[in-house]
Protein backbone atom coordinates (compact mmCIF):
# COMPACT_ATOMS: atom_id res chain seq x y z
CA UNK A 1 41.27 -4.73 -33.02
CA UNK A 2 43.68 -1.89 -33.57
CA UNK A 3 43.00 -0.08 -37.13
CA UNK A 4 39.50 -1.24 -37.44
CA UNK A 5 36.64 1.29 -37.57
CA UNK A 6 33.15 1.02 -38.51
CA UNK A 7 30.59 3.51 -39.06
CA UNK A 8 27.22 1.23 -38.51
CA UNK A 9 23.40 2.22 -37.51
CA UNK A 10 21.00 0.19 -37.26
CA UNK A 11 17.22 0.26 -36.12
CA UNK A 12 15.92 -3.16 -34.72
CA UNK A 13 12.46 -3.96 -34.43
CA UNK A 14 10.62 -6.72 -32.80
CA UNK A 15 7.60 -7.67 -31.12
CA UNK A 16 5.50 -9.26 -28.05
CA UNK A 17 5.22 -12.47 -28.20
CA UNK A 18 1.42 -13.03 -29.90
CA UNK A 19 1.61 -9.16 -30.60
CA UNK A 20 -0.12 -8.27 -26.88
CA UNK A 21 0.33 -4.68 -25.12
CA UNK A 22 2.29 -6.01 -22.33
CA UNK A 23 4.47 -3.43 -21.84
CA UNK A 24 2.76 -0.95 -19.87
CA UNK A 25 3.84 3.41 -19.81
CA UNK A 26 4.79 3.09 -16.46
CA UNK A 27 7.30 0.58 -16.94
CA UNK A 28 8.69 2.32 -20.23
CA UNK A 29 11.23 4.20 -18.79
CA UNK A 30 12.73 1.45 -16.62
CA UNK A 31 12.84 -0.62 -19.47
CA UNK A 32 14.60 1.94 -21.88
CA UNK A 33 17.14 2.30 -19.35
CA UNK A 34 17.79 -1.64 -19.13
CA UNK A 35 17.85 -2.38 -22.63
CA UNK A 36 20.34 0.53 -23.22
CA UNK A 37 22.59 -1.14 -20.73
CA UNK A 38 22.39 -4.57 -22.13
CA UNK A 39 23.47 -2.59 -25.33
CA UNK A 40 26.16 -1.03 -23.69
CA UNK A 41 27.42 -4.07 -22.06
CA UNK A 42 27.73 -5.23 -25.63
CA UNK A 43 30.04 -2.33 -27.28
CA UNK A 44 27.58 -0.85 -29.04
CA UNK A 45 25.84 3.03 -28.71
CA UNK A 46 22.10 3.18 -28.01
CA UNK A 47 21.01 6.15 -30.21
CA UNK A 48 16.93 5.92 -29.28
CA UNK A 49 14.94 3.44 -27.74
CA UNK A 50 11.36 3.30 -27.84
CA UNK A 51 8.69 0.71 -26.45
CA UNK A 52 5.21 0.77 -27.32
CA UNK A 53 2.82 -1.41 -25.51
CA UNK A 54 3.31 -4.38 -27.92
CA UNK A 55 6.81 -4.06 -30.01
CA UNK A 56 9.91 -2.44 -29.41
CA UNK A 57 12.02 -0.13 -31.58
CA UNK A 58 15.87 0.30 -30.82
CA UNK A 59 18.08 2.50 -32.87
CA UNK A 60 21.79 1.35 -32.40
CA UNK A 61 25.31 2.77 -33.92
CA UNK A 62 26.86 -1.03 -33.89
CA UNK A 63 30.09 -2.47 -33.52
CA UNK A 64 31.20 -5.36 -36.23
CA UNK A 65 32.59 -7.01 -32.86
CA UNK A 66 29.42 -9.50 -32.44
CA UNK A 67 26.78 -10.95 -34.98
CA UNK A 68 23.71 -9.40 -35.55
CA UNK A 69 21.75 -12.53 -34.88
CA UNK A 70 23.80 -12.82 -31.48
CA UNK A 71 22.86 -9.39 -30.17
CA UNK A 72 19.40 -9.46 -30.76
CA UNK A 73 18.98 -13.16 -29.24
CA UNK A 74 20.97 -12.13 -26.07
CA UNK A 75 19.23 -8.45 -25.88
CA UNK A 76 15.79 -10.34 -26.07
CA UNK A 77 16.59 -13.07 -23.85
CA UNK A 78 18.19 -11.00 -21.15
CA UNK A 79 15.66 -8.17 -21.54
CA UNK A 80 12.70 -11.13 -21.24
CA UNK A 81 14.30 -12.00 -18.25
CA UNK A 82 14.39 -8.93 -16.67
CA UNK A 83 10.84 -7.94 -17.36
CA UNK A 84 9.71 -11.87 -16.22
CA UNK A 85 11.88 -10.99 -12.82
CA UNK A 86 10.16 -7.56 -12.21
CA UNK A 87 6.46 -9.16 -12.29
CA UNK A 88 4.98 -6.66 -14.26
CA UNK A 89 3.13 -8.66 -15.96
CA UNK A 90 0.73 -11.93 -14.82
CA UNK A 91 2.20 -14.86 -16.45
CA UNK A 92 5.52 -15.32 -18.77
CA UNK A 93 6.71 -12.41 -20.48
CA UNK A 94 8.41 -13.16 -24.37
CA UNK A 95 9.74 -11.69 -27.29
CA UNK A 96 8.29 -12.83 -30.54
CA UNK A 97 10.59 -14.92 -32.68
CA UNK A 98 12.09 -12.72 -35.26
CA UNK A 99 13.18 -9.13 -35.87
CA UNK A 100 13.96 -6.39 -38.13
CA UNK A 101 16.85 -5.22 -38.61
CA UNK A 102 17.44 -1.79 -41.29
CA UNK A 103 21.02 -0.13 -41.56
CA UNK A 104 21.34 3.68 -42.12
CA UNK A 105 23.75 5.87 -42.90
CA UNK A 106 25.10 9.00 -41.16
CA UNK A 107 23.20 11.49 -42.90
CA UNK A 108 20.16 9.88 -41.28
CA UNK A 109 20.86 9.90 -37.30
CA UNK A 110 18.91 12.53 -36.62
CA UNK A 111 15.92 11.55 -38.82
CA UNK A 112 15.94 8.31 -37.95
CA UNK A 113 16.15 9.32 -33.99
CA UNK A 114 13.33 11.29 -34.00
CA UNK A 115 10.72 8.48 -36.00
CA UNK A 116 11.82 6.43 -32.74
CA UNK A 117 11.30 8.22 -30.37
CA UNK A 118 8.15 9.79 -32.07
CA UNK A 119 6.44 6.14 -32.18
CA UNK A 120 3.25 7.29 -30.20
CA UNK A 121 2.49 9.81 -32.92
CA UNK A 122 3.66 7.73 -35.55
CA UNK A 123 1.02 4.67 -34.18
CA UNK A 124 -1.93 7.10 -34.16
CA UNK A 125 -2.00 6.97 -37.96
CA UNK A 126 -0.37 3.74 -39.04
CA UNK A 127 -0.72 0.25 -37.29
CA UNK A 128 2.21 -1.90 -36.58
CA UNK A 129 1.74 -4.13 -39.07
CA UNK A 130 1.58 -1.29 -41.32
CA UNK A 131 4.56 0.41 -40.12
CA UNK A 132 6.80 -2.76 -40.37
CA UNK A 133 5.81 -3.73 -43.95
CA UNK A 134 6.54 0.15 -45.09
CA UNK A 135 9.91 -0.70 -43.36
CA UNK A 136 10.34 -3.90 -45.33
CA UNK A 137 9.28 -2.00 -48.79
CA UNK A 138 11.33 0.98 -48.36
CA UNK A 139 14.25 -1.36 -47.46
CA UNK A 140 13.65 -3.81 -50.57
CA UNK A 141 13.52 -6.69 -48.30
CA UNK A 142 11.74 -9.69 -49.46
CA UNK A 143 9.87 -11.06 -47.33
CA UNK A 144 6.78 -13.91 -47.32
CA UNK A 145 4.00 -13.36 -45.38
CA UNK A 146 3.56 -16.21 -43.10
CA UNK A 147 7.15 -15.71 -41.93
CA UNK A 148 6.16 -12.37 -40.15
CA UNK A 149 5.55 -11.20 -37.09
CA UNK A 150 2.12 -12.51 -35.74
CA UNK A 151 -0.35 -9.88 -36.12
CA UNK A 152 -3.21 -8.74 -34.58
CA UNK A 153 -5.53 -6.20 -35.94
């Protein structure tokens, strides 16, 4: 719509299904580059993406043209039926139900671009589980516990 802007970032977060380590370092990079084209496809800017073996972390300046809920469903469906296609794993590949979503402001690209793609280091001190309640805290989102993310420790 002509006249509109929108200056929105947001970091989305969300997990294997049953928390495993399905996706592999080898397929990493293939997958970065799909799931920033499924952004793409969708107006929106990927600023960093970053998979670890059992969640997935992607940093996004948005576009108010689509719902949140709507562009994480289709990212996860489309991206679970990519990986299911490529047969890198043995049996059905899934995204966990539910997601994370925290908004940042400008100020915080940069900062926020290099905790993404700095999740190997950041994981050798702090569990996911850990990681995603700190996320939840800082963020003052109330949350219950049996509505999270299935974890394993």
């Amino acid at each position: 719509m002509a006249n509109t802007f929108s200056q929105i970032y947001l970091q989305f977060v969300f997990a294997v299904q049953n928390r495993q380590s399905l996706i592999s370092k080898e397929h990493k990079e293939e997958l970065h580059k799909y799931m920033t084209a499924l952004v793409q496809n969708r107006k929106a800017k990927m600023l960093a993406v970053n998979c670890m073996p059992d969640h997935i972390h992607l940093f996004v300046g948005f576009k108010p043209n689509i719902l949140i809920s709507d562009f994480v469903k289709e990212i996860k469906v489309e991206s679970n039926e990519f990986i299911n296609s490529k047969g890198w794993i043995k049996g059905k590949f899934s995204w966990q139900e539910g997601y994370g979503v925290f908004s940042y402001s400008h100020s915080h690209i940069d900062a926020v671009i290099k905790y993404v793609l700095n999740q190997e280091m950041h994981h050798q001190k702090k569990t996911f589980r850990q990681e995603y309640l700190t996320l939840l805290e800082k963020f003052e989102v109330p949350y219950e516990e049996r509505y999270l993310f299935d974890f394993i420790e």
